[in-house]
C-alpha atoms as a PDB file:
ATOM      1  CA  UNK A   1      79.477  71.304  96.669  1.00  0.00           C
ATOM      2  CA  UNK A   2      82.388  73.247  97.211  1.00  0.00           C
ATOM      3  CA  UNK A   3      85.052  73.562  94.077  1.00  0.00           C
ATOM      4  CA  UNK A   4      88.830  72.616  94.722  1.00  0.00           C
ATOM      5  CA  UNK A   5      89.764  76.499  94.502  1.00  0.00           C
ATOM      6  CA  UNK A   6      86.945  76.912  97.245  1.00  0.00           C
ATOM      7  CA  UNK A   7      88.675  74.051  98.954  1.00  0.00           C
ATOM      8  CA  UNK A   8      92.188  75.536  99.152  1.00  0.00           C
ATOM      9  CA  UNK A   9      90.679  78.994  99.403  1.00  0.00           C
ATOM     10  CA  UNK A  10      89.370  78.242 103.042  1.00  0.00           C
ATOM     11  CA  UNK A  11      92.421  76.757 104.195  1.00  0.00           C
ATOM     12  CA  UNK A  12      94.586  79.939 102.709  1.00  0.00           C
ATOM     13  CA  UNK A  13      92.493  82.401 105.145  1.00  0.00           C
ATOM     14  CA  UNK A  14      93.125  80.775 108.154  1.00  0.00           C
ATOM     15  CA  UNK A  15      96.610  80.497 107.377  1.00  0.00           C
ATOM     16  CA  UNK A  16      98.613  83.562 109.449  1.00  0.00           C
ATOM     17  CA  UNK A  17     100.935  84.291 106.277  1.00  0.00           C
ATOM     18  CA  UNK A  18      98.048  85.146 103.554  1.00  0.00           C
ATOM     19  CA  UNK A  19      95.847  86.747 105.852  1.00  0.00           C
ATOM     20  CA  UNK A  20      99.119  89.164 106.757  1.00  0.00           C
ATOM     21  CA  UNK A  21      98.934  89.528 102.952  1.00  0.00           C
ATOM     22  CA  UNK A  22      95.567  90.276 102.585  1.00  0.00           C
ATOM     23  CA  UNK A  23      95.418  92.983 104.771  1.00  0.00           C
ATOM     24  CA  UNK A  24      98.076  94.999 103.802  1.00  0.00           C
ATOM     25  CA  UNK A  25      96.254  94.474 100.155  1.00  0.00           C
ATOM     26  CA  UNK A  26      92.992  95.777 101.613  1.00  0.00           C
ATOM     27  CA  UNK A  27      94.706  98.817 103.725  1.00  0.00           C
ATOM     28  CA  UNK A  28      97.046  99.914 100.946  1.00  0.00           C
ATOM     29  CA  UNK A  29      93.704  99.849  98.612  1.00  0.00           C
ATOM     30  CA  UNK A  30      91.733 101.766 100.992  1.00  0.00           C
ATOM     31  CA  UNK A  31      94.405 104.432 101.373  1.00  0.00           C
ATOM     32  CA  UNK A  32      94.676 105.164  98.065  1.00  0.00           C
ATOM     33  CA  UNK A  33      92.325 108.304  97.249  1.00  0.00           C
ATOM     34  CA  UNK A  34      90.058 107.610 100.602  1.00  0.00           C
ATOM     35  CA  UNK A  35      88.721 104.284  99.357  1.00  0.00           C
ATOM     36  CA  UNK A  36      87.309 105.966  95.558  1.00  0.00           C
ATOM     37  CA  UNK A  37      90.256 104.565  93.742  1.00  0.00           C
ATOM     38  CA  UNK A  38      89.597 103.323  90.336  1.00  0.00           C
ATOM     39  CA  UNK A  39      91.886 100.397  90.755  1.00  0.00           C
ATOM     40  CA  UNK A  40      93.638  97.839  88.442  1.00  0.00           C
ATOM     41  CA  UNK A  41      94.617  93.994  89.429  1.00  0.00           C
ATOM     42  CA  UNK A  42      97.073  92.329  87.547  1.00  0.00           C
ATOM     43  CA  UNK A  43      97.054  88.611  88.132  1.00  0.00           C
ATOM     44  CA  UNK A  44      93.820  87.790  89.745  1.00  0.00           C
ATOM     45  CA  UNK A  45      93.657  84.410  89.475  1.00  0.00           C
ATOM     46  CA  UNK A  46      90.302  82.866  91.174  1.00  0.00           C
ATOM     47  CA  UNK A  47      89.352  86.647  92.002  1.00  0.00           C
ATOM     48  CA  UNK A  48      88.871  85.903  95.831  1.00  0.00           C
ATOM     49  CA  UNK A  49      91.208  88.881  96.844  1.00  0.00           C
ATOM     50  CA  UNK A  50      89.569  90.921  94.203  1.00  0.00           C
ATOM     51  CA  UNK A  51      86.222  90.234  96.020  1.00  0.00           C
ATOM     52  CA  UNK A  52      87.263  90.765  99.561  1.00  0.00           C
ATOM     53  CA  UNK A  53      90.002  92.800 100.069  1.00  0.00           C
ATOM     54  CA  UNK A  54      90.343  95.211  97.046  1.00  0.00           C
ATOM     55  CA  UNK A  55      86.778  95.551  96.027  1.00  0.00           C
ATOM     56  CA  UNK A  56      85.168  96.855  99.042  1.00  0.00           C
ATOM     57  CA  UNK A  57      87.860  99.093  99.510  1.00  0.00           C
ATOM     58  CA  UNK A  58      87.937 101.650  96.048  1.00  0.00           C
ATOM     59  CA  UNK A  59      84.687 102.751  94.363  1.00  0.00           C
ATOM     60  CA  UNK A  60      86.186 100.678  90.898  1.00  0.00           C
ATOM     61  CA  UNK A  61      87.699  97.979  90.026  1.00  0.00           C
ATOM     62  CA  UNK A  62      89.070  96.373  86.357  1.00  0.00           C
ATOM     63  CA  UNK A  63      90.503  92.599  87.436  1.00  0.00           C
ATOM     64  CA  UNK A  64      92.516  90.985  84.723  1.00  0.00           C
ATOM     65  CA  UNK A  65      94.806  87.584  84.376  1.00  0.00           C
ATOM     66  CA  UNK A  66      97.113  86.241  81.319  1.00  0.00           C
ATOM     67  CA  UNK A  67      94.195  83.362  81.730  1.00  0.00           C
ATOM     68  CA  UNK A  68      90.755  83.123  83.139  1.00  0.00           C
ATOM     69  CA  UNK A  69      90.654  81.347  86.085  1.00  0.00           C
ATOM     70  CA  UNK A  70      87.181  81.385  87.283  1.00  0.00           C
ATOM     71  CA  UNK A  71      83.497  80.338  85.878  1.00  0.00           C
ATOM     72  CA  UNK A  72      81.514  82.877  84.401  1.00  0.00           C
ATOM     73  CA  UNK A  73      82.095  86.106  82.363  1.00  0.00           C
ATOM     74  CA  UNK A  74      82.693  88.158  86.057  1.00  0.00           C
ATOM     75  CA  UNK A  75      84.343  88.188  89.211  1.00  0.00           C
ATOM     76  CA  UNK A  76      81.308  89.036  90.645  1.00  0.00           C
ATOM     77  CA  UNK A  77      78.775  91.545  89.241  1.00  0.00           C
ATOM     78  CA  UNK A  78      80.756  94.793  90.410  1.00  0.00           C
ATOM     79  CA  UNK A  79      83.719  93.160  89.000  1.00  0.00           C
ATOM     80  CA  UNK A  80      85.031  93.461  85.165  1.00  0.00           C
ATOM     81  CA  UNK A  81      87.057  90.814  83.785  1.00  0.00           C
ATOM     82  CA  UNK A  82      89.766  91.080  81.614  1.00  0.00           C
ATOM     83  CA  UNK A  83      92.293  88.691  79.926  1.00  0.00           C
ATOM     84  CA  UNK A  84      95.543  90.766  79.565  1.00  0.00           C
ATOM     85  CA  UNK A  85      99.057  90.598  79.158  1.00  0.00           C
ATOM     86  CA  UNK A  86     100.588  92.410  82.017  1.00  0.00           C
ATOM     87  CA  UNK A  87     103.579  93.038  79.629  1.00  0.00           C
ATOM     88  CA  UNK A  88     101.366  94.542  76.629  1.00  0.00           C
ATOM     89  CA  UNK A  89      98.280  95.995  78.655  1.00  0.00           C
ATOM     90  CA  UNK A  90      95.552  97.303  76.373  1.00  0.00           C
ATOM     91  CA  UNK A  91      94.590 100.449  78.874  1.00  0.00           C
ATOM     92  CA  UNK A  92      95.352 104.196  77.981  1.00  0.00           C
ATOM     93  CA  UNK A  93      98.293 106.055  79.647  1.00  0.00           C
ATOM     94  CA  UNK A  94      97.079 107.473  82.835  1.00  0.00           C
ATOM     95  CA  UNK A  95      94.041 105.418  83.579  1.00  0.00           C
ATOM     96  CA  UNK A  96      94.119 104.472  86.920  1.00  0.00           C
ATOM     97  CA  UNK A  97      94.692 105.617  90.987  1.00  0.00           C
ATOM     98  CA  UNK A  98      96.022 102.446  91.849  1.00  0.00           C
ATOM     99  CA  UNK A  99      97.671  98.779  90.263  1.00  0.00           C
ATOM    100  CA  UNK A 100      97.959  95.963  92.947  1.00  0.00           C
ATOM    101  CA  UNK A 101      99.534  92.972  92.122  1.00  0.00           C
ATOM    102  CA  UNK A 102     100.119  89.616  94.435  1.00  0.00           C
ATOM    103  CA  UNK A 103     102.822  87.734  93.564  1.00  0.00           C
ATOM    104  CA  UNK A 104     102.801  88.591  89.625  1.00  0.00           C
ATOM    105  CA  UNK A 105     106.621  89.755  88.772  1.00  0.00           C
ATOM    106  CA  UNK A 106     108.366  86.601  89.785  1.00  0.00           C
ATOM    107  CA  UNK A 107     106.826  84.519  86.865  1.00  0.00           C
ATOM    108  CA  UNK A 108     106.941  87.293  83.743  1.00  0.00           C
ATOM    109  CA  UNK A 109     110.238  86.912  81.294  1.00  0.00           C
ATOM    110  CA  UNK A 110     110.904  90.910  81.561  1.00  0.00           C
ATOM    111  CA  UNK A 111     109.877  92.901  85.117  1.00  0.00           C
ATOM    112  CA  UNK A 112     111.195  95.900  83.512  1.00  0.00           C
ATOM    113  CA  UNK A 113     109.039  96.305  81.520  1.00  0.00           C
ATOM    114  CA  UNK A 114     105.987  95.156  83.637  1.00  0.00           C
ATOM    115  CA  UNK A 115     107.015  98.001  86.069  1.00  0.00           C
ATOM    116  CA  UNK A 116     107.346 100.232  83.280  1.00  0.00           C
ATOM    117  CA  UNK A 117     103.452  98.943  81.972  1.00  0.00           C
ATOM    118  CA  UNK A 118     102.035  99.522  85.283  1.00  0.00           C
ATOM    119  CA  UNK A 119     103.576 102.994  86.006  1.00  0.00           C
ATOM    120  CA  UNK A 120     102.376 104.092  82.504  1.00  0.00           C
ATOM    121  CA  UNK A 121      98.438 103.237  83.023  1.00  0.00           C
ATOM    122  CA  UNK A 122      98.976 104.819  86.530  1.00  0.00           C
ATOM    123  CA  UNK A 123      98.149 108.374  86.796  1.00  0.00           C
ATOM    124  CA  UNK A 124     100.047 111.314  88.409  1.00  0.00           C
ATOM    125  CA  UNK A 125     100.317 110.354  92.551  1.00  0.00           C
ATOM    126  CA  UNK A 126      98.859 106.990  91.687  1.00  0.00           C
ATOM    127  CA  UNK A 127     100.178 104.227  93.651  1.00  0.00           C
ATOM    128  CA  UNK A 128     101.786 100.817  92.580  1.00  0.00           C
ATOM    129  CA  UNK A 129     101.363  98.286  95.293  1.00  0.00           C
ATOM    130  CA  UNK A 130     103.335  94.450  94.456  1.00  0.00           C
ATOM    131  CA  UNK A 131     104.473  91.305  96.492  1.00  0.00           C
ATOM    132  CA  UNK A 132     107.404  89.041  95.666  1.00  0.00           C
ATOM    133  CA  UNK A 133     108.552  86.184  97.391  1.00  0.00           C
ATOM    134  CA  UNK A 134     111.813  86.998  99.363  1.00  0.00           C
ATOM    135  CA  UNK A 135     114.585  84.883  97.565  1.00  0.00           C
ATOM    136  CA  UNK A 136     116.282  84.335 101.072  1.00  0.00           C
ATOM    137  CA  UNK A 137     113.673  83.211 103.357  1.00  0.00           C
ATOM    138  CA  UNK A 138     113.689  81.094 105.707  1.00  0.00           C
ATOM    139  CA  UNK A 139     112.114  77.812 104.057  1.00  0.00           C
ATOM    140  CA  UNK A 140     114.955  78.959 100.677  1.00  0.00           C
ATOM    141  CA  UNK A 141     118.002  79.119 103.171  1.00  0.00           C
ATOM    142  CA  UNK A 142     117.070  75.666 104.495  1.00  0.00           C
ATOM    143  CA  UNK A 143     117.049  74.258 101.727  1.00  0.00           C
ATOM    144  CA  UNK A 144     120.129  75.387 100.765  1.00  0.00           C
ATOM    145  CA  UNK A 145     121.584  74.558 103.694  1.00  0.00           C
ATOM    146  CA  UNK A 146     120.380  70.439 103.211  1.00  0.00           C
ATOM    147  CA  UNK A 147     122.047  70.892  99.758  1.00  0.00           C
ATOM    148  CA  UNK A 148     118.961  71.022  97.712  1.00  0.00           C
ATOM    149  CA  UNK A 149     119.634  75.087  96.938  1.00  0.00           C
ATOM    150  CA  UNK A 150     116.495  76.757  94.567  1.00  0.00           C
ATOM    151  CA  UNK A 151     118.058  77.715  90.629  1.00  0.00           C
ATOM    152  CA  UNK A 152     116.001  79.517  88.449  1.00  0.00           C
ATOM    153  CA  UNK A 153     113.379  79.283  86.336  1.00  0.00           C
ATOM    154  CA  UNK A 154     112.454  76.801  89.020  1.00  0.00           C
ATOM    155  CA  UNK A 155     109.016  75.241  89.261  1.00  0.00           C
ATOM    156  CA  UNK A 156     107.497  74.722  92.356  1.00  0.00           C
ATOM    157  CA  UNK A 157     104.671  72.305  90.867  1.00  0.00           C
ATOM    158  CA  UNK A 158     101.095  72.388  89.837  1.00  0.00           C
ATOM    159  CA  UNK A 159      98.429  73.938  91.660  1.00  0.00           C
ATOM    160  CA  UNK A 160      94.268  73.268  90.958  1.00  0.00           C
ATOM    161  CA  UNK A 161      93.178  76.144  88.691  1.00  0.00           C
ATOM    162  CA  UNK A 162      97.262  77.566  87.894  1.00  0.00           C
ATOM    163  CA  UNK A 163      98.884  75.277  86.235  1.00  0.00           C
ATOM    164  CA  UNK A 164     102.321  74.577  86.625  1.00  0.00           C
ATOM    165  CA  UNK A 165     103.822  77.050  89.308  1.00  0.00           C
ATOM    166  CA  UNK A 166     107.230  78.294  87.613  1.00  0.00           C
ATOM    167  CA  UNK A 167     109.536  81.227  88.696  1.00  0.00           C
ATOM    168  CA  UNK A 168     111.616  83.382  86.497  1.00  0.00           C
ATOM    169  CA  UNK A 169     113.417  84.687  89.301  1.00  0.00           C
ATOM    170  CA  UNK A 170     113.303  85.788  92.646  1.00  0.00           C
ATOM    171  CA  UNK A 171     114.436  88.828  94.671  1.00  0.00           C
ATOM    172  CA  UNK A 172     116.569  89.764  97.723  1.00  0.00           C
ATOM    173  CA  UNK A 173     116.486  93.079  99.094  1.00  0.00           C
ATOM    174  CA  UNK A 174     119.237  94.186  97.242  1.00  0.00           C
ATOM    175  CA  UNK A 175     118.001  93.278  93.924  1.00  0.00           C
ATOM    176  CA  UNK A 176     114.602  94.839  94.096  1.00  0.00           C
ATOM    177  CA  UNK A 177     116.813  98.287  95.277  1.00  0.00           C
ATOM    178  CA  UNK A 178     118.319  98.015  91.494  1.00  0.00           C
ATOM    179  CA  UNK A 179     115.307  97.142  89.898  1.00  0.00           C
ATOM    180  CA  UNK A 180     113.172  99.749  91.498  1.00  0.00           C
ATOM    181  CA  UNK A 181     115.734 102.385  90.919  1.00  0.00           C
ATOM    182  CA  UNK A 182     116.310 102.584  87.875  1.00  0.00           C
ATOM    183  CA  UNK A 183     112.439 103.585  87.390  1.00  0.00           C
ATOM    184  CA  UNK A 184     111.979 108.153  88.334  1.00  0.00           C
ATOM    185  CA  UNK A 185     109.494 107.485  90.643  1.00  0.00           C
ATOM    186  CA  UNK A 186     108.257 110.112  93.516  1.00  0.00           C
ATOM    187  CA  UNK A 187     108.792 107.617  96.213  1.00  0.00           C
ATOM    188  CA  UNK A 188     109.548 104.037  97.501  1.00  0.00           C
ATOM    189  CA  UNK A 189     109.113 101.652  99.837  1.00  0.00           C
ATOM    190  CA  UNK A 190     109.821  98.188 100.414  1.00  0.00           C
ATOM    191  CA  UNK A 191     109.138  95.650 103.209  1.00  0.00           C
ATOM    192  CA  UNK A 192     109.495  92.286 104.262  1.00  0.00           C
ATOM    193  CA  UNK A 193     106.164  90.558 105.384  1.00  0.00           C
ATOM    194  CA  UNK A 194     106.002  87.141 107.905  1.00  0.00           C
ATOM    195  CA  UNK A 195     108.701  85.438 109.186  1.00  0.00           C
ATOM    196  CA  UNK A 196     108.486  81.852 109.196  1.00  0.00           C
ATOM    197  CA  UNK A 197     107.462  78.763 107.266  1.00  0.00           C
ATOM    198  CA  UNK A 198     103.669  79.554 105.984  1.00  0.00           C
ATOM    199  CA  UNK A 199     103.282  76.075 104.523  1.00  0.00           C
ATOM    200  CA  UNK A 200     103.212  75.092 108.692  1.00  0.00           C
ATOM    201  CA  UNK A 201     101.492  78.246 109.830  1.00  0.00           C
ATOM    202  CA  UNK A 202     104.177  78.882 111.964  1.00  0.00           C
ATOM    203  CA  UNK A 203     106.075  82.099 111.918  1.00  0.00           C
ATOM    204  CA  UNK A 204     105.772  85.701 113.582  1.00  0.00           C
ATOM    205  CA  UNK A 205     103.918  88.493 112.237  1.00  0.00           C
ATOM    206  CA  UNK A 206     106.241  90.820 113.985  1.00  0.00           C
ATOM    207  CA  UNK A 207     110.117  90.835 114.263  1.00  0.00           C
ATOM    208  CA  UNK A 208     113.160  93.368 114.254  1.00  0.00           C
ATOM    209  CA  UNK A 209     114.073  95.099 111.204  1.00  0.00           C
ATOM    210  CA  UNK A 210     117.172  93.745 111.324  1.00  0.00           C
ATOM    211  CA  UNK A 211     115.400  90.203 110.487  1.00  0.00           C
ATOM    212  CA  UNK A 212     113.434  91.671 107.938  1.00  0.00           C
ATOM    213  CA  UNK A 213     115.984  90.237 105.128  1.00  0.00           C
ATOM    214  CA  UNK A 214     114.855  86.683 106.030  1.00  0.00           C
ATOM    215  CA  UNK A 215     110.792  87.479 105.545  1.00  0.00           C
ATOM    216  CA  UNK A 216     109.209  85.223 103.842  1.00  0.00           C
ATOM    217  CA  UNK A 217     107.793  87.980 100.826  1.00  0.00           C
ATOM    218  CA  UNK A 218     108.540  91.510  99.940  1.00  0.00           C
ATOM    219  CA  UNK A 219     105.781  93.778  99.559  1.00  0.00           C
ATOM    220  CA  UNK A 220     106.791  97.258  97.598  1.00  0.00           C
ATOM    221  CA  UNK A 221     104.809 100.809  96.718  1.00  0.00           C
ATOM    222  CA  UNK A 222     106.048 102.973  93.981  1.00  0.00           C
ATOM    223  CA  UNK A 223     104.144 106.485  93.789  1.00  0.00           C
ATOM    224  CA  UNK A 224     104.330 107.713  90.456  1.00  0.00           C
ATOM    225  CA  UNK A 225     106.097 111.395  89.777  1.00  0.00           C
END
């Protein structure tokens, strides 16, 4: 019989939004050293992205959460598990090709210093991959505009297997330019992902750049000097 996190797991693939997400995981993975990255996850919660769109795509993987989230010792047998603080991580300097992160930064109490954490276990050329949810998108300016505007921290519930779902913050485009630069990095990019309501699974994949403010997550790379 299927768990609850099995459960919601099905219904997040065949929604347009995560699968957008997933993707881009699994391509920005595969790029990174022609698919024999030795990769770090921070945040993997139930480990189902860690098992189907980072793991086939690097030769290793280390997947680690503030909690465990999962049954059993491993992801899955290729898999390592580690409990970590993404603030304090317990890996040496220069460790690893790649650090992906989902949706991670919004909930820590300091992202400079869980930039600074990742960079510093990256090695030279290595390749910091995150996604944020856009603090204007579409469902946050609707809200706002029926009066019921988001303030942070802001919880946005419980969820089977996470607890209660709390944000420290969230970012527009302009505040993830001031976060990111303030970190010597060789190179940046950042870009907005799905525009629409993914709750409904409506929303386009695809839209003009000058929309791109309104997507509903940012997703960032930061190749390390």
């Amino acid at each position: 019989m299927e768990s609850m996190i099995q459960q919601i797991e099905k219904q997040l693939e065949s929604n347009i939004y995560h699968q957008l997400c997933r993707k881009d995981i699994a391509k920005v993975v595969a790029s990174i050293k022609n698919r024999k990255g030795k990769i770090l996850e921070i945040g993997c919660g139930s480990g189902e992205i860690a098992k189907k769109y980072i793991r086939p795509y690097c030769e290793f993987l280390i997947a680690t959460d503030i909690v465990k989230r999962f049954e059993g010792s491993k992801i899955a047998d290729d898999i390592p598990f580690q409990i970590e603080d993404a603030l304090h991580l317990s890996f040496d300097d220069k460790t690893f090709d790649g650090v992906i992160s989902r949706d991670v930064i919004e909930h820590v109490m300091d992202d400079e210093l869980f930039i600074a954490e990742s960079l510093r276990v990256l090695k030279k050329g290595g390749v910091l991959f995150f996604t944020t949810p856009n603090r204007f998108r579409l469902t946050a300016i609707i809200r706002y505009l029926c009066g019921r505007p988001i303030r942070f921290p802001h919880s946005y519930g419980s969820g089977p297997g996470l607890g209660e779902v709390v944000h420290i913050r969230e970012y527009s485009l302009g505040d993830l330019r001031r976060l990111l630069k303030k970190f010597n990095v060789k190179s940046i990019e950042i870009y907005g992902v799905y525009l629409g309501i993914p709750h409904c699974n409506i929303g386009l994949a695809r839209f003009p750049k000058f929309l791109s403010r309104f997507a509903y997550s940012w997703h960032f790379t930061m190749v390390k000097r």
